[in-house]
Protein backbone atom coordinates (compact mmCIF):
# COMPACT_ATOMS: atom_id res chain seq x y z
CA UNK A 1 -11.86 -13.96 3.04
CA UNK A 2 -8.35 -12.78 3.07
CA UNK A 3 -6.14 -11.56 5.86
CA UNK A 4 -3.92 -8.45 4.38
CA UNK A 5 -0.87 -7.07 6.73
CA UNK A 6 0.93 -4.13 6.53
CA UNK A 7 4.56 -4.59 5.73
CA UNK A 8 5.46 -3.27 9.08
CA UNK A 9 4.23 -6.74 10.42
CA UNK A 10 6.43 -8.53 8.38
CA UNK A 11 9.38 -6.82 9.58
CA UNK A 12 7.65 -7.82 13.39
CA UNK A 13 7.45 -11.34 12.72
CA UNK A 14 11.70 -11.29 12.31
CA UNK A 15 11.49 -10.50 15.36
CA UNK A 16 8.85 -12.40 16.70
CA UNK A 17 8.08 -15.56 14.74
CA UNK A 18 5.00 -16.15 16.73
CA UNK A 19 3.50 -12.69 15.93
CA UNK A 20 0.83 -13.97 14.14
CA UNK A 21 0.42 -18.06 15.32
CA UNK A 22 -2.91 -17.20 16.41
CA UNK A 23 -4.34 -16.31 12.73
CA UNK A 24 -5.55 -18.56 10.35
CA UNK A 25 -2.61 -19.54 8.57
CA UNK A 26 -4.37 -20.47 5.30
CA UNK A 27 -6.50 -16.48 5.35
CA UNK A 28 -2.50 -14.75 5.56
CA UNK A 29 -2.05 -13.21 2.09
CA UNK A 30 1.06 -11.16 1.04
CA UNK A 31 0.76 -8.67 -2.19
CA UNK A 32 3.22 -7.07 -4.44
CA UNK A 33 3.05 -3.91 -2.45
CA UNK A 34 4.76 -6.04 0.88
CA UNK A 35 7.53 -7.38 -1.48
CA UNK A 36 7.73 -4.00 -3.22
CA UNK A 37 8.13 -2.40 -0.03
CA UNK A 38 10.98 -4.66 1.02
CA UNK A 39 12.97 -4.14 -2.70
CA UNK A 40 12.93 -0.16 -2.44
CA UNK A 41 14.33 0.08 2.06
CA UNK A 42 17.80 0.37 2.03
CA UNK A 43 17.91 -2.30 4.18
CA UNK A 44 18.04 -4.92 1.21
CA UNK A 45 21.30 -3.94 1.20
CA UNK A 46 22.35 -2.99 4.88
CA UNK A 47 20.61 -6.49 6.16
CA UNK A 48 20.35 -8.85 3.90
CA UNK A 49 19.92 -11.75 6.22
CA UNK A 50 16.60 -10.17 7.69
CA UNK A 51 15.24 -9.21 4.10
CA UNK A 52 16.01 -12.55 2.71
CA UNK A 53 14.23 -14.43 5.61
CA UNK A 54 11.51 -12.04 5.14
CA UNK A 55 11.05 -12.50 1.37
CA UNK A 56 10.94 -16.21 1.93
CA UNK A 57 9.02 -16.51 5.31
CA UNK A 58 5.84 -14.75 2.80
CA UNK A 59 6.66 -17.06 0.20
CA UNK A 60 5.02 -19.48 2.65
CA UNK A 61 1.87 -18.04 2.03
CA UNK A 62 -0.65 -16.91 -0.79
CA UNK A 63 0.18 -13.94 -2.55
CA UNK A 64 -1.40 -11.22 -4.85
CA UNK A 65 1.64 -10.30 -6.64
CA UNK A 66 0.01 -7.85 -9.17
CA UNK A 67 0.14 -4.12 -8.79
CA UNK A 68 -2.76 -2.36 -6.60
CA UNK A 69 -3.94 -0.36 -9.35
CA UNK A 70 -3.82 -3.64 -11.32
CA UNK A 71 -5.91 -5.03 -8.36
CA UNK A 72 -8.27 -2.64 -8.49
CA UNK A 73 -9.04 -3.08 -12.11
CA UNK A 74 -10.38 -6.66 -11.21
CA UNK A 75 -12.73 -6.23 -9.10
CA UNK A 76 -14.36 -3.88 -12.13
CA UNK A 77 -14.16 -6.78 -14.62
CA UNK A 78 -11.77 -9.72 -16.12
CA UNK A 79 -8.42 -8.63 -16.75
CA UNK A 80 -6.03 -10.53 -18.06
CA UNK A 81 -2.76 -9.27 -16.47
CA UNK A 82 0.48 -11.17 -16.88
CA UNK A 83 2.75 -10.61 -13.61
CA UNK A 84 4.67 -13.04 -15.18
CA UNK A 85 5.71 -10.33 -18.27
CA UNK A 86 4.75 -7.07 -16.60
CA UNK A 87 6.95 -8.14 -13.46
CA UNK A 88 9.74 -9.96 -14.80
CA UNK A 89 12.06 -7.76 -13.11
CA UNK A 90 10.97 -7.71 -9.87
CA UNK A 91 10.42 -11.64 -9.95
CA UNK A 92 13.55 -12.43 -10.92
CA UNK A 93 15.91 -10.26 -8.54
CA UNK A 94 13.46 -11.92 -6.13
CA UNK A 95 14.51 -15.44 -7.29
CA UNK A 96 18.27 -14.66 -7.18
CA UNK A 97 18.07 -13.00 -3.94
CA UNK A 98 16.01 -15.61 -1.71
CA UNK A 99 18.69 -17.76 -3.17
CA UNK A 100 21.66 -16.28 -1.54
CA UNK A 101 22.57 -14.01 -4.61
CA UNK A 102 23.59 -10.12 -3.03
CA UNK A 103 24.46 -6.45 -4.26
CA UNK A 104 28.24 -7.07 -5.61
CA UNK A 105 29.87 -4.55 -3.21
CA UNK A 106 31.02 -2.23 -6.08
CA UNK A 107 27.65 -2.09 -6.94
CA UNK A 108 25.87 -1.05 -3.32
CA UNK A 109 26.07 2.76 -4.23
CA UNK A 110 24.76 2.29 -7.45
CA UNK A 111 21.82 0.07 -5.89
CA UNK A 112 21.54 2.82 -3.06
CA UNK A 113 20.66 5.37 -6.00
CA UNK A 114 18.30 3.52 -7.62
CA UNK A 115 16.22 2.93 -4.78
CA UNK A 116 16.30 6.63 -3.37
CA UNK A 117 15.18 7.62 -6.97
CA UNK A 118 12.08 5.50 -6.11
CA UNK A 119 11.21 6.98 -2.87
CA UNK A 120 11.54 10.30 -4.58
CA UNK A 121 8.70 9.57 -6.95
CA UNK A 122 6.57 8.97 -3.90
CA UNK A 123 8.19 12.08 -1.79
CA UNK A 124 7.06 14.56 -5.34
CA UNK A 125 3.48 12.61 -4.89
CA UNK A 126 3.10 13.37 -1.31
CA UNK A 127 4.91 16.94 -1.80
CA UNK A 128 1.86 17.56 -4.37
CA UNK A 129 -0.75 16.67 -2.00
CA UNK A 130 0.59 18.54 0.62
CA UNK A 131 0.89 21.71 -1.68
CA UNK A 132 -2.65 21.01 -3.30
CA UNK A 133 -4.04 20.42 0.34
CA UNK A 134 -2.84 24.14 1.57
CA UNK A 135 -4.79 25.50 -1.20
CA UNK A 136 -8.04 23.99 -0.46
CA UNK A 137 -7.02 24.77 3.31
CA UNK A 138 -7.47 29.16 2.03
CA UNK A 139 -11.21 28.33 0.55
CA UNK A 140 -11.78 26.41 3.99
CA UNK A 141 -14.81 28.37 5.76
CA UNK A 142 -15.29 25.82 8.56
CA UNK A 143 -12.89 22.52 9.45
CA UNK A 144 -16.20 20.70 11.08
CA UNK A 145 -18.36 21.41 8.04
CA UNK A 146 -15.41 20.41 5.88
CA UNK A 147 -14.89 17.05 7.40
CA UNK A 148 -18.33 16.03 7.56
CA UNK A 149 -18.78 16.56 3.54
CA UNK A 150 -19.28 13.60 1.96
CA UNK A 151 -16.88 13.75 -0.87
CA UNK A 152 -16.29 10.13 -1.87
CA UNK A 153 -17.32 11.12 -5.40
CA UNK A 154 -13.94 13.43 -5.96
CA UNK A 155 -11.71 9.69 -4.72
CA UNK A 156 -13.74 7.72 -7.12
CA UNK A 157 -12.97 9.86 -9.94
CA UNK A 158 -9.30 10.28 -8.61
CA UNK A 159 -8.66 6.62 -8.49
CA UNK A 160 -10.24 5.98 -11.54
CA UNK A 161 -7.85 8.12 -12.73
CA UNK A 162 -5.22 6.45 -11.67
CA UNK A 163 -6.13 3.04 -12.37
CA UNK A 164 -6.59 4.39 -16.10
CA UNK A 165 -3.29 6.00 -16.56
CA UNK A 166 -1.96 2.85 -15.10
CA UNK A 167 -3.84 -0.09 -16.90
CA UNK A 168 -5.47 1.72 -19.72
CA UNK A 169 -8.82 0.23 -17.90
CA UNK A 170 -11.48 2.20 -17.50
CA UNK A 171 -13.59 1.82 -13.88
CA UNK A 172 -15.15 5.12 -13.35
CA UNK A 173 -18.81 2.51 -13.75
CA UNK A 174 -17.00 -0.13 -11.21
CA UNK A 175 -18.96 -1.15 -7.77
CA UNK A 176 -16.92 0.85 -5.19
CA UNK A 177 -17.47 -0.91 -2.70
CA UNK A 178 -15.52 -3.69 -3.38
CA UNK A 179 -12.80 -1.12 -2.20
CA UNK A 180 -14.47 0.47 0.32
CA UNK A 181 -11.98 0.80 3.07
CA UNK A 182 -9.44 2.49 0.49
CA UNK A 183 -12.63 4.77 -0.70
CA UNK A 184 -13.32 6.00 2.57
CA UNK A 185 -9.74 5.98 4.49
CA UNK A 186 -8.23 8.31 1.30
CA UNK A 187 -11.45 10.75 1.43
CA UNK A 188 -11.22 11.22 5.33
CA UNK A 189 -7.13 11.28 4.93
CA UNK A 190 -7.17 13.89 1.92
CA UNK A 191 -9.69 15.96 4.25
CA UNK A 192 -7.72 15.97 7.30
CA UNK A 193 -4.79 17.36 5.06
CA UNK A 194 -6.81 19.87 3.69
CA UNK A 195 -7.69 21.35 7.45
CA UNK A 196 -4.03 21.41 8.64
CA UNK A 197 -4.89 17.72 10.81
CA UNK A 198 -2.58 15.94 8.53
CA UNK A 199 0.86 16.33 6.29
CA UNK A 200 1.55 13.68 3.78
CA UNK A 201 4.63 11.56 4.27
CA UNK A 202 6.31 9.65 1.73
CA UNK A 203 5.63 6.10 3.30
CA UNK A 204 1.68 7.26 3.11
CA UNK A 205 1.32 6.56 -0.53
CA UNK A 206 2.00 3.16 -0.20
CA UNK A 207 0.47 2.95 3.28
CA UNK A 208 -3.12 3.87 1.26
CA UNK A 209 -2.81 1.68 -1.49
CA UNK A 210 -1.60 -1.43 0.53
CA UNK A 211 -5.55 -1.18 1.43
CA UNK A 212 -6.84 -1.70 -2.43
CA UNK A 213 -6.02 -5.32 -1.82
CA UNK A 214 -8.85 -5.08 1.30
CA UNK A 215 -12.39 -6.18 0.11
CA UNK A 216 -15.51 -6.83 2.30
CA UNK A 217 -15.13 -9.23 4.39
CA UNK A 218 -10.78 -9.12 4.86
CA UNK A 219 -9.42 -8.19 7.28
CA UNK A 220 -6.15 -6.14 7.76
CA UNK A 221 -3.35 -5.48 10.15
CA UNK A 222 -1.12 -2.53 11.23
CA UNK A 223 0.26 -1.16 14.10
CA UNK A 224 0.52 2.13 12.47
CA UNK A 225 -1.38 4.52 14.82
CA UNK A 226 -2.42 7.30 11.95
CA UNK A 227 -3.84 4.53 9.79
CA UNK A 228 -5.73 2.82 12.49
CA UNK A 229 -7.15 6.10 13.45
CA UNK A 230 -7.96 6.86 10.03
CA UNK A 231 -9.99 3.47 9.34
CA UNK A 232 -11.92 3.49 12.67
CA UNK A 233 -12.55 7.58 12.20
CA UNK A 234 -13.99 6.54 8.52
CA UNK A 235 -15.96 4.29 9.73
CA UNK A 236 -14.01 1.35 8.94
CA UNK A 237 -13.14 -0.41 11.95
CA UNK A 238 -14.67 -3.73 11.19
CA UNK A 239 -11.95 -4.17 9.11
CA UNK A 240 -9.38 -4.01 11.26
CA UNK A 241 -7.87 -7.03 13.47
CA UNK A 242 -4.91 -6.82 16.15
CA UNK A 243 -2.19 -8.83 17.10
């Protein structure tokens, strides 16, 4: 059993270092996705003090630092990943920067870009889904009907997908429910976007996948009221814990 939070709560516990003294300290694990998260806000830059504590305030804890569509691919079969190759980057601006190392001033702009450039990748994902959504939302006879559909099959194939353009790792065969919560969260999510309920943001691409980390028996944390309704709506709710 793992306890999985969303990144938001990490930001909380800056200010509130007892935010989570009632959990099991040893259950608490961080993933790529929360460090990820922190590397691409502008405020690596604009408050450094609060993203350094951050970084090393998880680094207290056990981590999955692997992608989630690398994730995802385990819990089909063995894969060998190494973070240590595949994520040299990311581990070693993480090194310099609990350290003490910053953005050399004459370089903050440059910085700046390169992190809006990867919040556009997400904003041209959710853009798609938004524009893909409006034309399922014409062939839409009945919203009710629509919602009730079971159509778990279509998110299967779509992460599969995903996972495969990723890794190179096929899992159409894999045991969904070992992912469950992201199974059923993304079907009733896409839905509610394809009835007008919903419109994709750019934070909700990450906000979905943080969940591939979430396996039977975890547990996870937000305070993020659209996910929360989401997982309880879906079904989900045994998932979730507060704080």
């Amino acid at each position: 059993m793992k306890i999985i939070l969303d990144t938001n709560i990490w930001y909380g516990l800056f200010e509130n270092e007892n935010l989570l003294k009632d959990l099991n300290q040893s259950l608490i694990t961080t993933t790529f996705l929360n460090y990820y998260e922190l590397i691409k806000n502008r405020g690596i830059v604009k408050n450094v003090e609060r993203s350094r504590w951050i970084f090393n305030k998880m680094d207290e804890f056990q981590t999955i630092f692997e992608p989630p569509f690398v994730h995802i691919a385990k819990q089909h079969q063995f894969y060998h990943y190494k973070n240590i190759v595949e994520l040299e980057d990311y581990i070693q601006f993480l090194i310099r920067y609990k350290k003490g190392d910053f953005i050399a001033p004459e370089r903050t702009d440059e910085f700046l870009d390169y992190i809006d450039s990867m919040n556009a990748d997400f904003e041209k994902l959710s853009m798609s889904y938004n524009e893909e959504a409006l034309k399922i939302k014409e062939r839409i006879k009945e919203n009710k009907k629509h919602l009730m559909k079971d159509s778990t099959v279509f998110i299967k194939e779509y992460l599969a997908y995903i996972v495969n353009l990723a890794t190179g790792k096929d899992i159409i065969n894999m045991d969904f429910s070992k992912i469950e919560l992201l199974v059923k969260t993304l079907d009733l999510y896409f839905k509610r976007l394809e009835i007008g309920d919903l419109k994709s943001t750019t934070n909700d691409i990450i906000d979905f996948f943080m969940l591939s980390y979430v396996q039977p028996g975890d547990l996870y944390i937000t305070k993020d009221k659209k996910w929360k309704k989401l997982i309880i709506d879906c079904g989900c709710e045994n998932y979730l814990f507060s704080i």
